[in-house]
PDB file of N, CA and C in Angstrom:
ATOM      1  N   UNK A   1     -17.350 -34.015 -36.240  1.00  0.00           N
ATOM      2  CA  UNK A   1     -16.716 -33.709 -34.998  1.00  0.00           C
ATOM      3  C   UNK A   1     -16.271 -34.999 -34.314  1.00  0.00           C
ATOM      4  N   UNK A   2     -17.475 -36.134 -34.789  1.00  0.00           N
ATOM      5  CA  UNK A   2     -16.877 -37.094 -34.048  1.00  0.00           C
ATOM      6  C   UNK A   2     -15.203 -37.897 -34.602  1.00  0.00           C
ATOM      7  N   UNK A   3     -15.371 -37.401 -35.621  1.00  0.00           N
ATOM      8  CA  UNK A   3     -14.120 -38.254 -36.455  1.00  0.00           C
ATOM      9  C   UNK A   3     -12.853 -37.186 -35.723  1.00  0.00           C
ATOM     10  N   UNK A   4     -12.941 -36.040 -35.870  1.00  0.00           N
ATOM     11  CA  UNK A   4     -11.734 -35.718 -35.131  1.00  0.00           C
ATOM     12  C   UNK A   4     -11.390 -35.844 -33.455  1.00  0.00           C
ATOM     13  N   UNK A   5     -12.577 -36.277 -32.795  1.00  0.00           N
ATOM     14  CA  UNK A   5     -12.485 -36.551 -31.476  1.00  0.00           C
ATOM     15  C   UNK A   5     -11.336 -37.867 -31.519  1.00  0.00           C
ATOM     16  N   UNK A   6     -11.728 -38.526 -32.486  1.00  0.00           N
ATOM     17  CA  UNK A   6     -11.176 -39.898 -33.122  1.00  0.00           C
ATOM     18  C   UNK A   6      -9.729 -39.714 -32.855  1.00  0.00           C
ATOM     19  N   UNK A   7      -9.206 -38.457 -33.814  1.00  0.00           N
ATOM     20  CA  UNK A   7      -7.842 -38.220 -34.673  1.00  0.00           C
ATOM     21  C   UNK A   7      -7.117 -37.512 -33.225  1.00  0.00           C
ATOM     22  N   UNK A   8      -7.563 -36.543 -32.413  1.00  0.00           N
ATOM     23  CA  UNK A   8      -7.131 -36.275 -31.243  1.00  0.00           C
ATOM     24  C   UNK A   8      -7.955 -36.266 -29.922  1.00  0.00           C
ATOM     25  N   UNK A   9      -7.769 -36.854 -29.285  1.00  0.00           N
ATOM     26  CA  UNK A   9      -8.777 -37.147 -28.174  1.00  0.00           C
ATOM     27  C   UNK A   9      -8.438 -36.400 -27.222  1.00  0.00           C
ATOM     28  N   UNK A  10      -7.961 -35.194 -27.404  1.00  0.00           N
ATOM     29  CA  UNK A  10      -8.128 -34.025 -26.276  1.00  0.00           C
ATOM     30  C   UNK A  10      -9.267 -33.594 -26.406  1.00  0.00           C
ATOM     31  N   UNK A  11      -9.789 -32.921 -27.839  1.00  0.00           N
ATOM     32  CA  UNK A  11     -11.141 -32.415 -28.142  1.00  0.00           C
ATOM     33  C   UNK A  11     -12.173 -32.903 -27.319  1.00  0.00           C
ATOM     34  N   UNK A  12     -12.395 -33.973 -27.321  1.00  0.00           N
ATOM     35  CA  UNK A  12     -13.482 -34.894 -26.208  1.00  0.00           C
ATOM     36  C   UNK A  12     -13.468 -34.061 -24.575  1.00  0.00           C
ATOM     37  N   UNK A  13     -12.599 -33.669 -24.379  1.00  0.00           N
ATOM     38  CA  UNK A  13     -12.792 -32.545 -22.954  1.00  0.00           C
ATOM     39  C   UNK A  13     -12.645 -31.184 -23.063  1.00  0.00           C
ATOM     40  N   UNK A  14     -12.842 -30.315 -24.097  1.00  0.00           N
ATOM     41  CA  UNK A  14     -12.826 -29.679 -24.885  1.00  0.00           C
ATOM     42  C   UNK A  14     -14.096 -28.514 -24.455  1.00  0.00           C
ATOM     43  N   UNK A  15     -15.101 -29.148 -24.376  1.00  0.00           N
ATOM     44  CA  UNK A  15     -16.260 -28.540 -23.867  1.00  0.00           C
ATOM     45  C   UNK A  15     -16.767 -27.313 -25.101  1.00  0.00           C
ATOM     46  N   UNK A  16     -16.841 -28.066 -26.236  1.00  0.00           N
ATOM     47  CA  UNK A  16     -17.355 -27.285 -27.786  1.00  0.00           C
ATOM     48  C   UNK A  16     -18.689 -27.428 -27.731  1.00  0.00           C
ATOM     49  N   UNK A  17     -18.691 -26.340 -27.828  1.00  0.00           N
ATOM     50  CA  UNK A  17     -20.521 -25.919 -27.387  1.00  0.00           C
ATOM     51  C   UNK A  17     -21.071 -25.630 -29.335  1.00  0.00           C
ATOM     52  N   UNK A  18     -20.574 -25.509 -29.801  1.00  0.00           N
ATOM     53  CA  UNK A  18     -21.047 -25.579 -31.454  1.00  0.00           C
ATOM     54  C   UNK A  18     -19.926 -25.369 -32.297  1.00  0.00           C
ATOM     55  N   UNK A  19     -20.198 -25.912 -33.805  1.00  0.00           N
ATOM     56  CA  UNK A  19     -19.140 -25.926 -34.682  1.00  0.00           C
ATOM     57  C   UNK A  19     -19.842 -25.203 -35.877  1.00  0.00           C
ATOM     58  N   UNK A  20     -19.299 -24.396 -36.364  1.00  0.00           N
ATOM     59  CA  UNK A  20     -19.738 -23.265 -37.179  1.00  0.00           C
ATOM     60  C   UNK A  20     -18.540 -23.455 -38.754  1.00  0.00           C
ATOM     61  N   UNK A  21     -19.071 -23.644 -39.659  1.00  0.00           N
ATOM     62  CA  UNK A  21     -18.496 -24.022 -41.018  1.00  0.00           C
ATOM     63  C   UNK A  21     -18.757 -22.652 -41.781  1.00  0.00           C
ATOM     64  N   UNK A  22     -18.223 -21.845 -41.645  1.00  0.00           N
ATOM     65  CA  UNK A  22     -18.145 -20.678 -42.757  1.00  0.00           C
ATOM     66  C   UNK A  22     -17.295 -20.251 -44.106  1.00  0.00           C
ATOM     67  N   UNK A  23     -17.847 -19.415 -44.814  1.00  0.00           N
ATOM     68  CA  UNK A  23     -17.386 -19.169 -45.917  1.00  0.00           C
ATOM     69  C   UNK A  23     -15.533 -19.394 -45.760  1.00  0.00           C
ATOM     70  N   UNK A  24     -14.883 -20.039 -46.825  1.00  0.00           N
ATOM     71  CA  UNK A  24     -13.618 -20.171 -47.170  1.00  0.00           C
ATOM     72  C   UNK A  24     -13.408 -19.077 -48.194  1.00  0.00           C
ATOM     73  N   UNK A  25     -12.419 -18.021 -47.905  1.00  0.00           N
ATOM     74  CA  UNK A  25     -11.652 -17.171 -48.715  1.00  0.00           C
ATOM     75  C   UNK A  25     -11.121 -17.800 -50.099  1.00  0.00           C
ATOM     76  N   UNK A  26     -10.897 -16.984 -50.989  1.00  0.00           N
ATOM     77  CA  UNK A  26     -10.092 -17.479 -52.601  1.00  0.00           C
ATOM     78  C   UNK A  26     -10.481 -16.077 -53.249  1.00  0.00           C
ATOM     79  N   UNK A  27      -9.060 -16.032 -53.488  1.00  0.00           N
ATOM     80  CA  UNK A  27      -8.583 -15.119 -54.968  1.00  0.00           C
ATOM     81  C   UNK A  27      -9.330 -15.313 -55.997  1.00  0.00           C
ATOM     82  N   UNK A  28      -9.180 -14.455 -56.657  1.00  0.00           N
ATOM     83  CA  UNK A  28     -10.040 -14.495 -57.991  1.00  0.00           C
ATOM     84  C   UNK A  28      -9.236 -15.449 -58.849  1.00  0.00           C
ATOM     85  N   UNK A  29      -7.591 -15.575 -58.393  1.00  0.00           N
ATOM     86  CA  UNK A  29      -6.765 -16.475 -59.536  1.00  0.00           C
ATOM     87  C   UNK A  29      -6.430 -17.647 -58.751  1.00  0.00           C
ATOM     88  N   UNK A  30      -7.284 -17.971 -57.637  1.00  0.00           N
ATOM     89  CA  UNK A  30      -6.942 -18.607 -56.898  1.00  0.00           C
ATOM     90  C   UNK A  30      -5.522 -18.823 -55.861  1.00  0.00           C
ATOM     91  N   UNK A  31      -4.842 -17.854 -56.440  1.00  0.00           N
ATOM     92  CA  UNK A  31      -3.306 -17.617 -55.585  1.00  0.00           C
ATOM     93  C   UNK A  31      -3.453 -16.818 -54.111  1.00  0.00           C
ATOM     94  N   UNK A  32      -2.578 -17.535 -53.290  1.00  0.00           N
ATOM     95  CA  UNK A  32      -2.790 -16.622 -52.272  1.00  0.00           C
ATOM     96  C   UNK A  32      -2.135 -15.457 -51.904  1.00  0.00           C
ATOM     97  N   UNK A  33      -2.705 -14.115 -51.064  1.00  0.00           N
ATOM     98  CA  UNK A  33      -1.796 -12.763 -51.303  1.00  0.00           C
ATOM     99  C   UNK A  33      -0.913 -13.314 -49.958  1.00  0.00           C
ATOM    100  N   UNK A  34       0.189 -12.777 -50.215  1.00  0.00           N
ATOM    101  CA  UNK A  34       1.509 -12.858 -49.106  1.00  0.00           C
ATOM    102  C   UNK A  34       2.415 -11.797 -48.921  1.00  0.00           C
ATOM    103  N   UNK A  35       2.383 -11.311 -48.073  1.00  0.00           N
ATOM    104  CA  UNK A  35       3.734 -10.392 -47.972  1.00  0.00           C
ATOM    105  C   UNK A  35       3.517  -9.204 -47.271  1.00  0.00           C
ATOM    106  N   UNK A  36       3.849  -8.514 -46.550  1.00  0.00           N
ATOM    107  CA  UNK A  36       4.265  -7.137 -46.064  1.00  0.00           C
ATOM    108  C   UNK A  36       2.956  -6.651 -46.187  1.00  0.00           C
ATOM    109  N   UNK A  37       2.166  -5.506 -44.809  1.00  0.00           N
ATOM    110  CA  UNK A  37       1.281  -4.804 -45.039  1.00  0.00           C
ATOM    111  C   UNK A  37       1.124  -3.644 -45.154  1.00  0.00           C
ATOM    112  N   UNK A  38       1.102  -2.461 -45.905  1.00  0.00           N
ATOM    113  CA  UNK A  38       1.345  -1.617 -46.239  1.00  0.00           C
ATOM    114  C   UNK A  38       1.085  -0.497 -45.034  1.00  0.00           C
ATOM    115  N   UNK A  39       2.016   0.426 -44.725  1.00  0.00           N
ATOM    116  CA  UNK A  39       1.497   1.217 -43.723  1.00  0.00           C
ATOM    117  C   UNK A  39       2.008   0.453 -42.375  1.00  0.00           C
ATOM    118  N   UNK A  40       1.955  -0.816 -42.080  1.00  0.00           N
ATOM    119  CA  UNK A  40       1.401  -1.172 -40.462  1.00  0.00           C
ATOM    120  C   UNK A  40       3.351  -2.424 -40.679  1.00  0.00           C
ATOM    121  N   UNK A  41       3.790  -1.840 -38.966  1.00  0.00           N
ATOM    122  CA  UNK A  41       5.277  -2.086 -39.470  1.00  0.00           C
ATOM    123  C   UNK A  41       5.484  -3.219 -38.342  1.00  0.00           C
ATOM    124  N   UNK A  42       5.907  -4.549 -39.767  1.00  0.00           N
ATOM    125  CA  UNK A  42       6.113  -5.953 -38.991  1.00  0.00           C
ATOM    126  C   UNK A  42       4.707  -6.756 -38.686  1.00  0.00           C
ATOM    127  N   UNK A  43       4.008  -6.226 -39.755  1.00  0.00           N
ATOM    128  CA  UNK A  43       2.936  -6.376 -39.890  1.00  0.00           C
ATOM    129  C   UNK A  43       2.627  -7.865 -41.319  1.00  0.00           C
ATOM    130  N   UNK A  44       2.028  -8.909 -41.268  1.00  0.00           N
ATOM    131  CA  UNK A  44       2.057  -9.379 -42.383  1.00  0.00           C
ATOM    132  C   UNK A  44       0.976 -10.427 -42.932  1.00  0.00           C
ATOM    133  N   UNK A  45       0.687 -10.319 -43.750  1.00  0.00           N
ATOM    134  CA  UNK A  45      -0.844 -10.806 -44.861  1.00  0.00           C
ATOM    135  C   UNK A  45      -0.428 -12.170 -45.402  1.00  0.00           C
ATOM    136  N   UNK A  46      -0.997 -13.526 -45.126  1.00  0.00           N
ATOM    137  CA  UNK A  46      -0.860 -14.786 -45.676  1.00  0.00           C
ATOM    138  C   UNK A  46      -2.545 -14.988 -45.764  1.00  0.00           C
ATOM    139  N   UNK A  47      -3.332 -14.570 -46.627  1.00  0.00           N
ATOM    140  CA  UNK A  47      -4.149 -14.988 -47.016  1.00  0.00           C
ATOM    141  C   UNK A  47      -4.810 -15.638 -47.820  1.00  0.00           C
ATOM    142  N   UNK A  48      -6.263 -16.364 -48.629  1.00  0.00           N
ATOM    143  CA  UNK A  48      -6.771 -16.784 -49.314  1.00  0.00           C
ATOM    144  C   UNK A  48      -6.020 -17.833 -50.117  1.00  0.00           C
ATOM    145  N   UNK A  49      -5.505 -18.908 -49.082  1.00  0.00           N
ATOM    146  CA  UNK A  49      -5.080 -20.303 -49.782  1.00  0.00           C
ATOM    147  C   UNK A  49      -6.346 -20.851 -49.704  1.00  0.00           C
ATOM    148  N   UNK A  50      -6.062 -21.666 -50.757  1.00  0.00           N
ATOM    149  CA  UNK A  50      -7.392 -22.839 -51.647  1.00  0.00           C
ATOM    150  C   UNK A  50      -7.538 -24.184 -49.944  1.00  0.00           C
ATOM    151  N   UNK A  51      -6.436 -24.373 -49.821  1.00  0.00           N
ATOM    152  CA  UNK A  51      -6.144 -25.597 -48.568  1.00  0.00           C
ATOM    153  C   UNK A  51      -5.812 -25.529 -47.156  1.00  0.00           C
ATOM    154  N   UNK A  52      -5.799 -24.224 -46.594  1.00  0.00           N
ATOM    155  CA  UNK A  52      -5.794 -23.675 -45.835  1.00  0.00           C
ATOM    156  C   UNK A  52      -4.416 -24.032 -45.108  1.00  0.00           C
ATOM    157  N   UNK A  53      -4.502 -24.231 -43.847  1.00  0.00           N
ATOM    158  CA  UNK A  53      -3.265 -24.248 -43.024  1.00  0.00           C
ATOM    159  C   UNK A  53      -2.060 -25.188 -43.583  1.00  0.00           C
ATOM    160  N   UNK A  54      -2.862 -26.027 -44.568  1.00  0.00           N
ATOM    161  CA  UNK A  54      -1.565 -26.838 -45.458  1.00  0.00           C
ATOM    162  C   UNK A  54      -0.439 -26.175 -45.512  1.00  0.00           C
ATOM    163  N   UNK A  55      -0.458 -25.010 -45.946  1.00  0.00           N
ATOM    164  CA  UNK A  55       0.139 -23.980 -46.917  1.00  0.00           C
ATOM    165  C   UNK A  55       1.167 -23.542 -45.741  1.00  0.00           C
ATOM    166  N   UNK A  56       1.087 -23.470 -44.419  1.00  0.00           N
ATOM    167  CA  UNK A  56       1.455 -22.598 -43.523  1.00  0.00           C
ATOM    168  C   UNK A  56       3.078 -22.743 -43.512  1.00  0.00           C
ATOM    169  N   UNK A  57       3.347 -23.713 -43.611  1.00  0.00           N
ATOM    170  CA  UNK A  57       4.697 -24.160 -43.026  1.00  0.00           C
ATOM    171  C   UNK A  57       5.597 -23.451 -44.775  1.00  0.00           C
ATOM    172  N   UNK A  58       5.600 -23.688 -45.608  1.00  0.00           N
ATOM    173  CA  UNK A  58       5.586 -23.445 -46.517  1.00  0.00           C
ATOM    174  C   UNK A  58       5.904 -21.675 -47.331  1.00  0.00           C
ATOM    175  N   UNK A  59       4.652 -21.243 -46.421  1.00  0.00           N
ATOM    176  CA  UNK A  59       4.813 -19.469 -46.224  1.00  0.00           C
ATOM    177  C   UNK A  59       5.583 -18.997 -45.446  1.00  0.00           C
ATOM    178  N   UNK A  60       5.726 -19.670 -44.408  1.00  0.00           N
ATOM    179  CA  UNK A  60       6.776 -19.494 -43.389  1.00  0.00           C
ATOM    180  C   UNK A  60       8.167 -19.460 -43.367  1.00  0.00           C
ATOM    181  N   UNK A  61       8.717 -20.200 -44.115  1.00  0.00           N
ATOM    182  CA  UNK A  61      10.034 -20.962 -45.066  1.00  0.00           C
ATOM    183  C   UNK A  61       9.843 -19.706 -45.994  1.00  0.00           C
ATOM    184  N   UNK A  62       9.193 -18.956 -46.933  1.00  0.00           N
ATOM    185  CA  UNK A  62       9.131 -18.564 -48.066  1.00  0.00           C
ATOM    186  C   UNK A  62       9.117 -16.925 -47.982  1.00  0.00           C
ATOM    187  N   UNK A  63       8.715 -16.730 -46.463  1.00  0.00           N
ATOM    188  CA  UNK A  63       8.394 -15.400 -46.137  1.00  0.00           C
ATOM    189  C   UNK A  63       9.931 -14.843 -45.975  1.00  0.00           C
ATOM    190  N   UNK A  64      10.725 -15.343 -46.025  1.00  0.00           N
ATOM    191  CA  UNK A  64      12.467 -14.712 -45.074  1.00  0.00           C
ATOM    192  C   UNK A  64      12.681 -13.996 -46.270  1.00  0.00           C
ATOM    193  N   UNK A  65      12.319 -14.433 -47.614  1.00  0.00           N
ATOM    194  CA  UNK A  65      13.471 -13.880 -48.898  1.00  0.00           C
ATOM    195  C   UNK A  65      12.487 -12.512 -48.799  1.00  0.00           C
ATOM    196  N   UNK A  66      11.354 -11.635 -48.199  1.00  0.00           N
ATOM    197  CA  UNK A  66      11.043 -10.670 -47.939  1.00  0.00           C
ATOM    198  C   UNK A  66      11.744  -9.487 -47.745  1.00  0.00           C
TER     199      UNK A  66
END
């Protein structure tokens, strides 16, 4: 925590009362599911990347050819 207080020093007034590290999602093929949710309209699933928000900008760009 302290290293990212480091990287952005807003966090430091932040007032984080605990930091909680939980289980990370992954596919069985490690790919992540993307696209349209069945039933629920304008609705949409970018889940279980290996690197998490890396990926975001990326899905975002990739989601239009939908």
């Amino acid at each position: 925590m302290d290293r990212a207080m480091d990287v952005i020093p807003a966090l430091r007034d932040a007032e984080i009362q605990r930091v909680v590290c939980g289980p990370i999602s992954y596919t069985p093929d490690l790919l992540p599911m993307v696209g349209p949710v069945r039933g629920l309209r304008n609705y949409w699933c970018a889940v279980g990347f290996g690197y998490g928000i890396i990926h975001a900008g990326g899905v975002g760009r990739y989601s239009k050819y939908f």
